[in-house]
Protein backbone atom coordinates (compact mmCIF):
# COMPACT_ATOMS: atom_id res chain seq x y z
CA UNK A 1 6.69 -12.06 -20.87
CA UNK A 2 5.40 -9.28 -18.29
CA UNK A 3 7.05 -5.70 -17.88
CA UNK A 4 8.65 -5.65 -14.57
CA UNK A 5 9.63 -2.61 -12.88
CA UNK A 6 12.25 -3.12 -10.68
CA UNK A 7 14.19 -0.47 -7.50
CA UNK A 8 17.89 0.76 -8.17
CA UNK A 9 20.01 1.27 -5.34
CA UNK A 10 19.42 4.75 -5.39
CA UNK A 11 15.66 4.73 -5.41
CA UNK A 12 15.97 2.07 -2.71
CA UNK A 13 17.75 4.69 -0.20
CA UNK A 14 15.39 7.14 -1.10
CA UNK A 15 12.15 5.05 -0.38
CA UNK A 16 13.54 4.12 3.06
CA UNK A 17 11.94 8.07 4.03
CA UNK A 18 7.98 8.20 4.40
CA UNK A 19 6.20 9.25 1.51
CA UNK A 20 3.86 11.12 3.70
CA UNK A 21 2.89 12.19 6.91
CA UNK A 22 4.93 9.82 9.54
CA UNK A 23 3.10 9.36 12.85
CA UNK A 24 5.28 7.43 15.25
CA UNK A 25 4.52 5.26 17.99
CA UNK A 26 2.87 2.09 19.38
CA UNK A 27 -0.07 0.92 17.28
CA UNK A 28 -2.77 1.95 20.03
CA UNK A 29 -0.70 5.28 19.88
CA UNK A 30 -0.93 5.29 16.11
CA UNK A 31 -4.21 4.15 15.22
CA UNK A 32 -5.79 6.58 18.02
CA UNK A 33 -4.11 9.33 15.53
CA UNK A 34 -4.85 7.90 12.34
CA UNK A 35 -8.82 7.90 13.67
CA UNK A 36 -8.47 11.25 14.57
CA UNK A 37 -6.82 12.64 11.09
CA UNK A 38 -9.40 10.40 9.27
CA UNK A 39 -12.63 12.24 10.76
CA UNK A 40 -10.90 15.56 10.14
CA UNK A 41 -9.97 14.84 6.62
CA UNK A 42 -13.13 12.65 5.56
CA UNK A 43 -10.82 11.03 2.75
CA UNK A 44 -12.29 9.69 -0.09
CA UNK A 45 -11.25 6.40 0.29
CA UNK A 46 -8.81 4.54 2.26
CA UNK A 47 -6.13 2.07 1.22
CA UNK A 48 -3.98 0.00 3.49
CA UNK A 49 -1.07 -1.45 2.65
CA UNK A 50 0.60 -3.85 4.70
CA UNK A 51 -0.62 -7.19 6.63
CA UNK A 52 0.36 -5.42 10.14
CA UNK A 53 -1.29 -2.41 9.25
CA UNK A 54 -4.18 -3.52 8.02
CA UNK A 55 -5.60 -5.46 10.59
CA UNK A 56 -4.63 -2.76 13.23
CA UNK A 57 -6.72 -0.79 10.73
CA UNK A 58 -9.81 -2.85 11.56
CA UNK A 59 -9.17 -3.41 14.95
CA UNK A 60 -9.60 -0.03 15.99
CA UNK A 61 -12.30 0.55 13.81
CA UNK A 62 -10.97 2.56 10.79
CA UNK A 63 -12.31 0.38 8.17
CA UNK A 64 -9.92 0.51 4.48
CA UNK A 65 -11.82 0.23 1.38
CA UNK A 66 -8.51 -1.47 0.07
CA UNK A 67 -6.30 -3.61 1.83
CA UNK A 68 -3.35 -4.90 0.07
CA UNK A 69 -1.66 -8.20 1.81
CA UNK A 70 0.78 -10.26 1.04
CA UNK A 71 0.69 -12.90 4.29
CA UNK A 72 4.03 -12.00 5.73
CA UNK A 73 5.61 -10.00 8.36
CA UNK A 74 9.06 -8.42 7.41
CA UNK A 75 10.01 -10.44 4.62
CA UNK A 76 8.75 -13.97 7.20
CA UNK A 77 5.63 -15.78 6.53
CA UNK A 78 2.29 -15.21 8.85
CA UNK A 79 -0.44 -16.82 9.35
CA UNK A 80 -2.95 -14.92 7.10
CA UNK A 81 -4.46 -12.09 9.31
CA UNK A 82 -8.08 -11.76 8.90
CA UNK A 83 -9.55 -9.22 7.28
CA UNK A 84 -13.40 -9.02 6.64
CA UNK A 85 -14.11 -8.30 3.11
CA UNK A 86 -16.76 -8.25 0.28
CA UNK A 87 -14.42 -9.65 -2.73
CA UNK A 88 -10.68 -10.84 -2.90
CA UNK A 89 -8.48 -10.07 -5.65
CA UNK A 90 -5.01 -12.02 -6.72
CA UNK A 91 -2.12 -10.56 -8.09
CA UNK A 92 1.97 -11.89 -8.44
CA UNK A 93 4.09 -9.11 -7.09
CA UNK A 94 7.84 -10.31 -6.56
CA UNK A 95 9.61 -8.37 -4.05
CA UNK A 96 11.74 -5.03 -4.65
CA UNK A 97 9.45 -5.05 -7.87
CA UNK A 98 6.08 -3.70 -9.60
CA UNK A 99 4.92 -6.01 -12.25
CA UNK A 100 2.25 -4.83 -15.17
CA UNK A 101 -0.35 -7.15 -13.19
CA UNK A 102 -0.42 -4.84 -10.46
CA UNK A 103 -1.91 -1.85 -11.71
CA UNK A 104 -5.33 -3.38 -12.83
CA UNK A 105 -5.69 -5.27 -10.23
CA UNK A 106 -5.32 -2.00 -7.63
CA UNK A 107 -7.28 0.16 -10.13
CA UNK A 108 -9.89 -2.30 -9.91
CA UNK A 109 -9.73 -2.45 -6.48
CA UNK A 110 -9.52 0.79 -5.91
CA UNK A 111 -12.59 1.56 -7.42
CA UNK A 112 -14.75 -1.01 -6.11
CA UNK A 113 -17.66 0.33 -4.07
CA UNK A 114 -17.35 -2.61 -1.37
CA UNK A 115 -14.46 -3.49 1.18
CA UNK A 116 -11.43 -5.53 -1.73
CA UNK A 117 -8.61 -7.16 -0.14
CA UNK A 118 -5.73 -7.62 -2.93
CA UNK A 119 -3.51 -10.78 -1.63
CA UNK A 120 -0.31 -10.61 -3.22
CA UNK A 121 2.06 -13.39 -4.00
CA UNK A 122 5.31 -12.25 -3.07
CA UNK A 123 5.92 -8.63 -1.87
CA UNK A 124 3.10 -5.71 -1.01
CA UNK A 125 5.43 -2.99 0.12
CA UNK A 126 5.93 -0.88 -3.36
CA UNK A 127 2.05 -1.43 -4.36
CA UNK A 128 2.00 1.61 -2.28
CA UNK A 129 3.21 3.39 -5.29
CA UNK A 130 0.69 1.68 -7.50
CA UNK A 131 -2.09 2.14 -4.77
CA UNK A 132 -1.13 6.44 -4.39
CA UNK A 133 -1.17 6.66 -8.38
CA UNK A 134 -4.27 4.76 -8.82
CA UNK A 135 -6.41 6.05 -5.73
CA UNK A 136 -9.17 9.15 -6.46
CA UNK A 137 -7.55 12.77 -5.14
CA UNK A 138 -8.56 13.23 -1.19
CA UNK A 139 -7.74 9.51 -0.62
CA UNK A 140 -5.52 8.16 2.16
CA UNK A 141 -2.70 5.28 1.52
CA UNK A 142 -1.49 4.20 5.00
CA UNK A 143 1.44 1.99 5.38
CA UNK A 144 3.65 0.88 7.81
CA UNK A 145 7.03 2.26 8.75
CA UNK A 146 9.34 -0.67 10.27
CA UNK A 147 10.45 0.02 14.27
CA UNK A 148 8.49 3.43 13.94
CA UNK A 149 5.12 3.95 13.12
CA UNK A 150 2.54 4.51 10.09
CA UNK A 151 2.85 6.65 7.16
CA UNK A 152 -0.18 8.28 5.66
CA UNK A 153 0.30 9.55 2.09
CA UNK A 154 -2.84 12.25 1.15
CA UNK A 155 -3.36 11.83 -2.41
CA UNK A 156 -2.96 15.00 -4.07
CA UNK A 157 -1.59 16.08 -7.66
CA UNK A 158 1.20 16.91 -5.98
CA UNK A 159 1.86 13.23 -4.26
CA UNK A 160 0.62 11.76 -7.49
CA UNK A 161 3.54 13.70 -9.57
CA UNK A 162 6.20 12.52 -6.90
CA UNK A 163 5.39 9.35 -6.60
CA UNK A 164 4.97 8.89 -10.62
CA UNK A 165 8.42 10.26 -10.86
CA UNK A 166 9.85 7.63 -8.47
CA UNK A 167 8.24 4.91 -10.94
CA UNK A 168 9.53 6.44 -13.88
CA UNK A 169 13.31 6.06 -12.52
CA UNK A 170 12.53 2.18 -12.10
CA UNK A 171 14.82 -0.24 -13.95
CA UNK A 172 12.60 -2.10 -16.69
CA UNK A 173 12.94 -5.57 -17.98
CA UNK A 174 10.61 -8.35 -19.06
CA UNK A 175 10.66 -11.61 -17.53
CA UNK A 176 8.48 -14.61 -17.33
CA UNK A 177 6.81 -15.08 -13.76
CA UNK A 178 7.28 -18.03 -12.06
C-alpha cells in the first residue's frame, strides 16, 4: 500500500491557471523567450516537465538538468521523444495523482549533477508540484500550457509555500499500484 495524493474538483479548476510566469505563443516564439529569461536569470537549475516541452527545450538549445516524461501527448500515446541524457530514472505516477514514489525519485533527480530524465508511467503533469517543492531556490520548472504557451515557475519561498499549500489540500488514500 502507497500514499496517493489525489486532485479535488476544486483544486482541479484552480490548477487549470499557470503557476508562474505564462509566455504565450508558438514554440519558436516561446523558446526564443524562455532563452532569453534563462541568460538573464542564470537559474540554478532547470526542470522540464512535459514530453512537448522538453524536447523543444533541447531543440533550441536550453538544455534541462531534469526532464520529466511520461511518453504521451495530451492524455494519447507518442512515440518516445528523444532526449539526450546521462542517467534515466523510473517512477509510477497515475494520472490526476502524486504517489509517495514520486518525491524521491524527483529529489534524486533533482539533485543529480548530470542531465536525469524521470520517465513516468502514467501521468507527468502534477510532478510539477513535486519538481517546484523539491528543486534548490533560483531554479526554473517550465511546463507546458495546452493551446497557449509555456509556464515558467521561479522557485522562490514564496512559490514553494503556494505550491505546498496546493498539496496539502490533496485528497489522501492508500492504494495498491497496479
Amino acid at each position: 500500500m502507497i500514499k496517493i495524493r489525489r486532485l479535488t474538483p476544486t483544486l482541479r479548476k484552480k490548477l487549470k491557471f499557470p503557476l508562474g510566469l505564462l509566455i504565450r505563443g508558438k514554440s519558436d516564439e516561446t523558446m526564443k523567450q524562455l532563452g532569453e529569461l534563462v541568460e538573464r536569470e542564470k537559474p540554478s537549475r532547470i526542470i522540464s516537465v512535459g514530453d512537448v516541452v522538453s524536447e523543444s527545450m533541447t531543440k533550441h538549445g536550453i538544455f534541462p538538468q531534469v526532464m520529466i516524461v511520461d511518453n504521451r501527448v495530451m492524455r494519447e500515446p507518442i512515440t518516445p521523444v528523444y532526449l539526450e541524457a546521462d542517467q534515466t530514472l523510473h517512477l509510477k505516477n497515475p494520472p490526476g495523482t502524486l504517489t509517495d514514489q514520486a518525491w524521491p525519485t524527483i529529489q534524486e533527480a533533482s539533485r543529480q549533477m548530470q542531465r536525469t530524465k524521470v520517465v513516468v508511467d502514467g501521468e507527468e503533469d502534477l510532478l510539477t508540484l513535486v519538481a517546484v517543492l523539491c528543486a534548490p531556490e533560483k531554479s526554473l520548472v517550465v511546463y507546458g500550457q495546452p493551446y497557449e504557451g509555456i509556464v515558467v515557475v521561479k522557485v522562490t519561498e514564496q512559490t514553494k509555500g503556494m505550491v505546498r499549500q496546493i498539496v496539502e489540500a490533496m485528497e489522501i488514500s492508500f492504494e495498491k499500484l497496479k
